[in-house]
PDB file of N, CA and C in Angstrom:
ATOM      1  N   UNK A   1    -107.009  -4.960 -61.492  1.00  0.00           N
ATOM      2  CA  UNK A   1    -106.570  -5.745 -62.615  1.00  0.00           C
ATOM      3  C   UNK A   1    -105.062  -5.598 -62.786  1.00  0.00           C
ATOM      4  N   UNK A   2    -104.915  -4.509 -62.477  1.00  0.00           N
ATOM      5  CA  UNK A   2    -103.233  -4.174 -62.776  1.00  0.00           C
ATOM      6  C   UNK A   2    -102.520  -4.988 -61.931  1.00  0.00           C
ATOM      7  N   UNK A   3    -102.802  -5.128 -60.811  1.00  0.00           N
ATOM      8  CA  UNK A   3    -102.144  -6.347 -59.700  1.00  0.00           C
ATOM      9  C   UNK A   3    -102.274  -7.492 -60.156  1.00  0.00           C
ATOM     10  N   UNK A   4    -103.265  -8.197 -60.417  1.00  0.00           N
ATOM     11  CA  UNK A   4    -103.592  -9.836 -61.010  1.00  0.00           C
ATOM     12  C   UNK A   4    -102.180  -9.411 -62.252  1.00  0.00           C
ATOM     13  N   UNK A   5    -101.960  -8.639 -62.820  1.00  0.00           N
ATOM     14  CA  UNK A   5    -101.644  -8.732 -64.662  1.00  0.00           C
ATOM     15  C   UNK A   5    -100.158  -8.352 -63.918  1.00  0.00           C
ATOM     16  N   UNK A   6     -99.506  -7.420 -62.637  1.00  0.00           N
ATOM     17  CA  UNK A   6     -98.404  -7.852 -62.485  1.00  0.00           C
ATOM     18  C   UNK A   6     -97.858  -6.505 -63.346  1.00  0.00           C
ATOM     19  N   UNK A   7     -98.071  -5.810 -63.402  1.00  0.00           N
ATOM     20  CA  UNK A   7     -98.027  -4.403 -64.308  1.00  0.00           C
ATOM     21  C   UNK A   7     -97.924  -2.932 -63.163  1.00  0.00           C
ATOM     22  N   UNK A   8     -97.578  -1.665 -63.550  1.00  0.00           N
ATOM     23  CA  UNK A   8     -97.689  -0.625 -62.768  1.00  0.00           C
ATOM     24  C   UNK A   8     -99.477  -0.307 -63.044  1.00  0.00           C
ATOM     25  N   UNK A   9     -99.970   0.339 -62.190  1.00  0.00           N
ATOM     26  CA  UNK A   9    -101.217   0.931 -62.548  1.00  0.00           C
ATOM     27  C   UNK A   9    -101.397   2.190 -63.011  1.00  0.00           C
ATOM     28  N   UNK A  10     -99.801   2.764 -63.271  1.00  0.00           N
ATOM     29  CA  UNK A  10     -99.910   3.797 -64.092  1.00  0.00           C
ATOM     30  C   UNK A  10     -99.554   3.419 -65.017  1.00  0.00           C
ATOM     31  N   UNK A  11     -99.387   1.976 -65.581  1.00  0.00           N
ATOM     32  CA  UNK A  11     -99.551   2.241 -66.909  1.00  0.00           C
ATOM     33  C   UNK A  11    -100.308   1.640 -67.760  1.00  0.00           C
ATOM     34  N   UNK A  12    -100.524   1.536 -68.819  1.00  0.00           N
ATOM     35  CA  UNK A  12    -101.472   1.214 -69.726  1.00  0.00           C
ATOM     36  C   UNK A  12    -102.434  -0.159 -69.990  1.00  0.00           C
ATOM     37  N   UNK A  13    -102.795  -0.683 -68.781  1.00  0.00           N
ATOM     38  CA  UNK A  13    -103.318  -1.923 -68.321  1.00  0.00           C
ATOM     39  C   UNK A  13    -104.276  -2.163 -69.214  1.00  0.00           C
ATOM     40  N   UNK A  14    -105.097  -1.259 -69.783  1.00  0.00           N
ATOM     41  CA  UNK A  14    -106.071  -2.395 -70.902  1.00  0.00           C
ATOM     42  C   UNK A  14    -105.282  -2.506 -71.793  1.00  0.00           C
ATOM     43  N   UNK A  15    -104.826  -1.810 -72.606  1.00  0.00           N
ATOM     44  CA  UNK A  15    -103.406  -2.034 -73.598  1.00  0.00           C
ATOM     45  C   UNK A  15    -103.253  -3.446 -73.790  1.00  0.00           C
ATOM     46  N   UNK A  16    -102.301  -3.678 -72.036  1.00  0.00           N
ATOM     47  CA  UNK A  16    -101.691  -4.560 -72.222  1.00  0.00           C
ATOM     48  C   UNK A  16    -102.259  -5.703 -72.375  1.00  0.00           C
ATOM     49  N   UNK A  17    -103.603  -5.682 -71.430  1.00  0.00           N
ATOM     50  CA  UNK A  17    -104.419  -6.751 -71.333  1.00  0.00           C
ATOM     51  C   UNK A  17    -105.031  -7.189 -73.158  1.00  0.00           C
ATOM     52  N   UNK A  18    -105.172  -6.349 -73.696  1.00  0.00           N
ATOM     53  CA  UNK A  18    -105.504  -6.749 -74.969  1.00  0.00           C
ATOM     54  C   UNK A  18    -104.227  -7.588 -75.979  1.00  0.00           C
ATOM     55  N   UNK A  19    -103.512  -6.524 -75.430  1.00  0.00           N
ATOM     56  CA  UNK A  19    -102.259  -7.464 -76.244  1.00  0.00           C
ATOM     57  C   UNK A  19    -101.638  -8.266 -76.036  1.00  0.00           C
ATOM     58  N   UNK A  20    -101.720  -8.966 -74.868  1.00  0.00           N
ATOM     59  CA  UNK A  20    -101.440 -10.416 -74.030  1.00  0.00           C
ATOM     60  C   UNK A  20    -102.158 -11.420 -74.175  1.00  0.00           C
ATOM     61  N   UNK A  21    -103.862 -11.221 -74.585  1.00  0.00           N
ATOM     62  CA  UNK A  21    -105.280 -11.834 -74.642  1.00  0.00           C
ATOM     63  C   UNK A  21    -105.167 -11.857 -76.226  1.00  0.00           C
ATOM     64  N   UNK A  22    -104.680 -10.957 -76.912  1.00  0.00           N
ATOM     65  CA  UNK A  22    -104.755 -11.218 -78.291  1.00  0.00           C
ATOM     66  C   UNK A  22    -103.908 -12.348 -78.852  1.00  0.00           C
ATOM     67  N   UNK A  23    -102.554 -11.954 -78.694  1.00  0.00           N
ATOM     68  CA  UNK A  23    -101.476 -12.516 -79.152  1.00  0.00           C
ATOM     69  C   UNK A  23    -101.390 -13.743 -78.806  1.00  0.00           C
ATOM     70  N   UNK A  24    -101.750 -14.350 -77.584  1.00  0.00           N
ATOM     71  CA  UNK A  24    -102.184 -15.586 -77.332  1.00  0.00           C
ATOM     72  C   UNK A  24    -102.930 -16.509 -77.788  1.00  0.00           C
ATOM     73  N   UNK A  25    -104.068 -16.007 -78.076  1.00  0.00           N
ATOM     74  CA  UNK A  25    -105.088 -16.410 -78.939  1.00  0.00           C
ATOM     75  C   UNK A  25    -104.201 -16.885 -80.436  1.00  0.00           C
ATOM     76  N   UNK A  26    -104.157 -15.556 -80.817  1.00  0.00           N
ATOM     77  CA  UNK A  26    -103.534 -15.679 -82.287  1.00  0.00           C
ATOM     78  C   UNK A  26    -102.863 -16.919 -82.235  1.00  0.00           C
ATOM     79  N   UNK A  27    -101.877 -17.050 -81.466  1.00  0.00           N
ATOM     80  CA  UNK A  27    -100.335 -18.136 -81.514  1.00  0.00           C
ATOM     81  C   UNK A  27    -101.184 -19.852 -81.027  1.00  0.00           C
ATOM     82  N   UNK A  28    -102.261 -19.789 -80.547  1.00  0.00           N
ATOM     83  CA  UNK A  28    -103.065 -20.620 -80.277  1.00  0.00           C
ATOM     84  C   UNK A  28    -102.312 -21.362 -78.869  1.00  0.00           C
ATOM     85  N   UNK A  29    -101.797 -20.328 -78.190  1.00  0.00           N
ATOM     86  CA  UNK A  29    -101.664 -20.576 -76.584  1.00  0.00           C
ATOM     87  C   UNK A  29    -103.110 -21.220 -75.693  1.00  0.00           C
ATOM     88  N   UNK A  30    -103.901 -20.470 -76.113  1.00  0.00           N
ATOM     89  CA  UNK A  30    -105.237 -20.472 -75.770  1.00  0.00           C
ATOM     90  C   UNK A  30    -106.175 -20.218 -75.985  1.00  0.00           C
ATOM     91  N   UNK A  31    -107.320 -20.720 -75.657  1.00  0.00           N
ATOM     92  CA  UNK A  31    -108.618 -21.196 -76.814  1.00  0.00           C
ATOM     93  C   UNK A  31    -109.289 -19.489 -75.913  1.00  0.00           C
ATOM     94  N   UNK A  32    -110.185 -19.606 -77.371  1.00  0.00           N
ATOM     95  CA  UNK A  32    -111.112 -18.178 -76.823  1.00  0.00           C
ATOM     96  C   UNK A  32    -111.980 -18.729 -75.309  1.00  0.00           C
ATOM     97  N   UNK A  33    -111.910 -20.405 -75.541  1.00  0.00           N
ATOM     98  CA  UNK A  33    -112.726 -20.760 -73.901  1.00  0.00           C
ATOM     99  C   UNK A  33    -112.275 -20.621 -73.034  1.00  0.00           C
ATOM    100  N   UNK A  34    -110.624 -20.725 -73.853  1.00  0.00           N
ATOM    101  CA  UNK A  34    -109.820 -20.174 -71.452  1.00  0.00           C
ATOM    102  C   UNK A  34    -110.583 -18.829 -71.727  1.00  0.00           C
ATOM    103  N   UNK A  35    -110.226 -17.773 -72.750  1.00  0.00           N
ATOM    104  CA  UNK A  35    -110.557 -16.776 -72.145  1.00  0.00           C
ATOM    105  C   UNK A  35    -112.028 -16.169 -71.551  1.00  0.00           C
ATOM    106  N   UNK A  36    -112.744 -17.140 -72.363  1.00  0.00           N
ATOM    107  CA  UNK A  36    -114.191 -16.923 -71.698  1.00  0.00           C
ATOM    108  C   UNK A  36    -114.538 -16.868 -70.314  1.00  0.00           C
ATOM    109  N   UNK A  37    -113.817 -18.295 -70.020  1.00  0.00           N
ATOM    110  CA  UNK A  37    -113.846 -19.012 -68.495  1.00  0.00           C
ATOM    111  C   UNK A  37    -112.766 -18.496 -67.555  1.00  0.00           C
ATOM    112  N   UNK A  38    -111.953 -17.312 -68.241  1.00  0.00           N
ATOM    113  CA  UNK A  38    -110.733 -17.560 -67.107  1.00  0.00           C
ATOM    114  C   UNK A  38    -110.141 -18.297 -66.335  1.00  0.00           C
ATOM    115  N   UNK A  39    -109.731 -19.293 -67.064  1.00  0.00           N
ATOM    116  CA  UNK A  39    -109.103 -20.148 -67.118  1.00  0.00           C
ATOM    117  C   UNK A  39    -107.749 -19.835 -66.089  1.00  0.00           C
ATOM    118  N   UNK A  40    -106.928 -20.828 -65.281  1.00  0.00           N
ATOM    119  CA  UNK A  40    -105.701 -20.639 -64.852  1.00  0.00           C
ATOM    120  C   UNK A  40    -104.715 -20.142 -65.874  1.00  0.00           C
ATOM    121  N   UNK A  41    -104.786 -21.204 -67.020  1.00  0.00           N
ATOM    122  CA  UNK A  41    -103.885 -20.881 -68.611  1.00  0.00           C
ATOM    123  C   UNK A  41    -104.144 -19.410 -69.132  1.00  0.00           C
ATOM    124  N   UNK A  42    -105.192 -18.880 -68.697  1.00  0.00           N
ATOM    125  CA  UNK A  42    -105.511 -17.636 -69.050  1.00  0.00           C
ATOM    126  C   UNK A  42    -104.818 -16.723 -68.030  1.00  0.00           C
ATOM    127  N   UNK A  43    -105.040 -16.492 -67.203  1.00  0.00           N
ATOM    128  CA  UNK A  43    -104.512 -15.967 -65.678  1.00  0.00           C
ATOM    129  C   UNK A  43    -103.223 -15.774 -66.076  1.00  0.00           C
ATOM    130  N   UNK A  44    -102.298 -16.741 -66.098  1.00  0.00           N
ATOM    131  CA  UNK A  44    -100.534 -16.845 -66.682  1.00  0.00           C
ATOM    132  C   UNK A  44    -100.573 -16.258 -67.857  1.00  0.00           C
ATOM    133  N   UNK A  45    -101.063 -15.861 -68.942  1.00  0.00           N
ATOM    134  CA  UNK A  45    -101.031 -15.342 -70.054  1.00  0.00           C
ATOM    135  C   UNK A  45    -100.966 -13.705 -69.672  1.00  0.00           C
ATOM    136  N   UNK A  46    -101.883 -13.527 -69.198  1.00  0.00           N
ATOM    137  CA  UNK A  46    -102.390 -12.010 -68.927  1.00  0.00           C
ATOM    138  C   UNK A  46    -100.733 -11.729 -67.956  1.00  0.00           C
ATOM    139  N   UNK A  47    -100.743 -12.379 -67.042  1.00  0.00           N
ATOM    140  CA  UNK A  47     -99.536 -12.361 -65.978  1.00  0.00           C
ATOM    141  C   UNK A  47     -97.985 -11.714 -66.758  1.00  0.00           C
ATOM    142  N   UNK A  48     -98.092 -12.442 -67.997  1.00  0.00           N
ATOM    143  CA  UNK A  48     -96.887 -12.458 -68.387  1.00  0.00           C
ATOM    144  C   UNK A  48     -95.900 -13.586 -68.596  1.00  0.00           C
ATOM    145  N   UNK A  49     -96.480 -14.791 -67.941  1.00  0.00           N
ATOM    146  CA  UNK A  49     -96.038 -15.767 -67.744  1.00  0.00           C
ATOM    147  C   UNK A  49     -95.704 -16.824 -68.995  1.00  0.00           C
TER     148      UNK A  49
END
């Protein structure tokens, strides 16, 4: 996961993954269905993108 997300794997990869998946959501980047479906739009979110 740490590779897909583009992150070290020493560091805090669910963290981040939550707070990339959250904050997105929140700002209405993306629907809870990208994140259901993993979506491409989802993929770039988590990325950093």
């Amino acid at each position: 996961m740490a590779k897909l997300m583009n992150v070290s794997p020493r560091g805090n990869v669910a963290r981040i993954y939550c707070t990339r998946a959250f904050n997105d959501i929140t700002s209405g980047r993306i629907t809870y269905h990208d994140f259901q479906s993993r979506s491409p739009k989802f993929i770039r979110v988590i990325q950093g993108r």
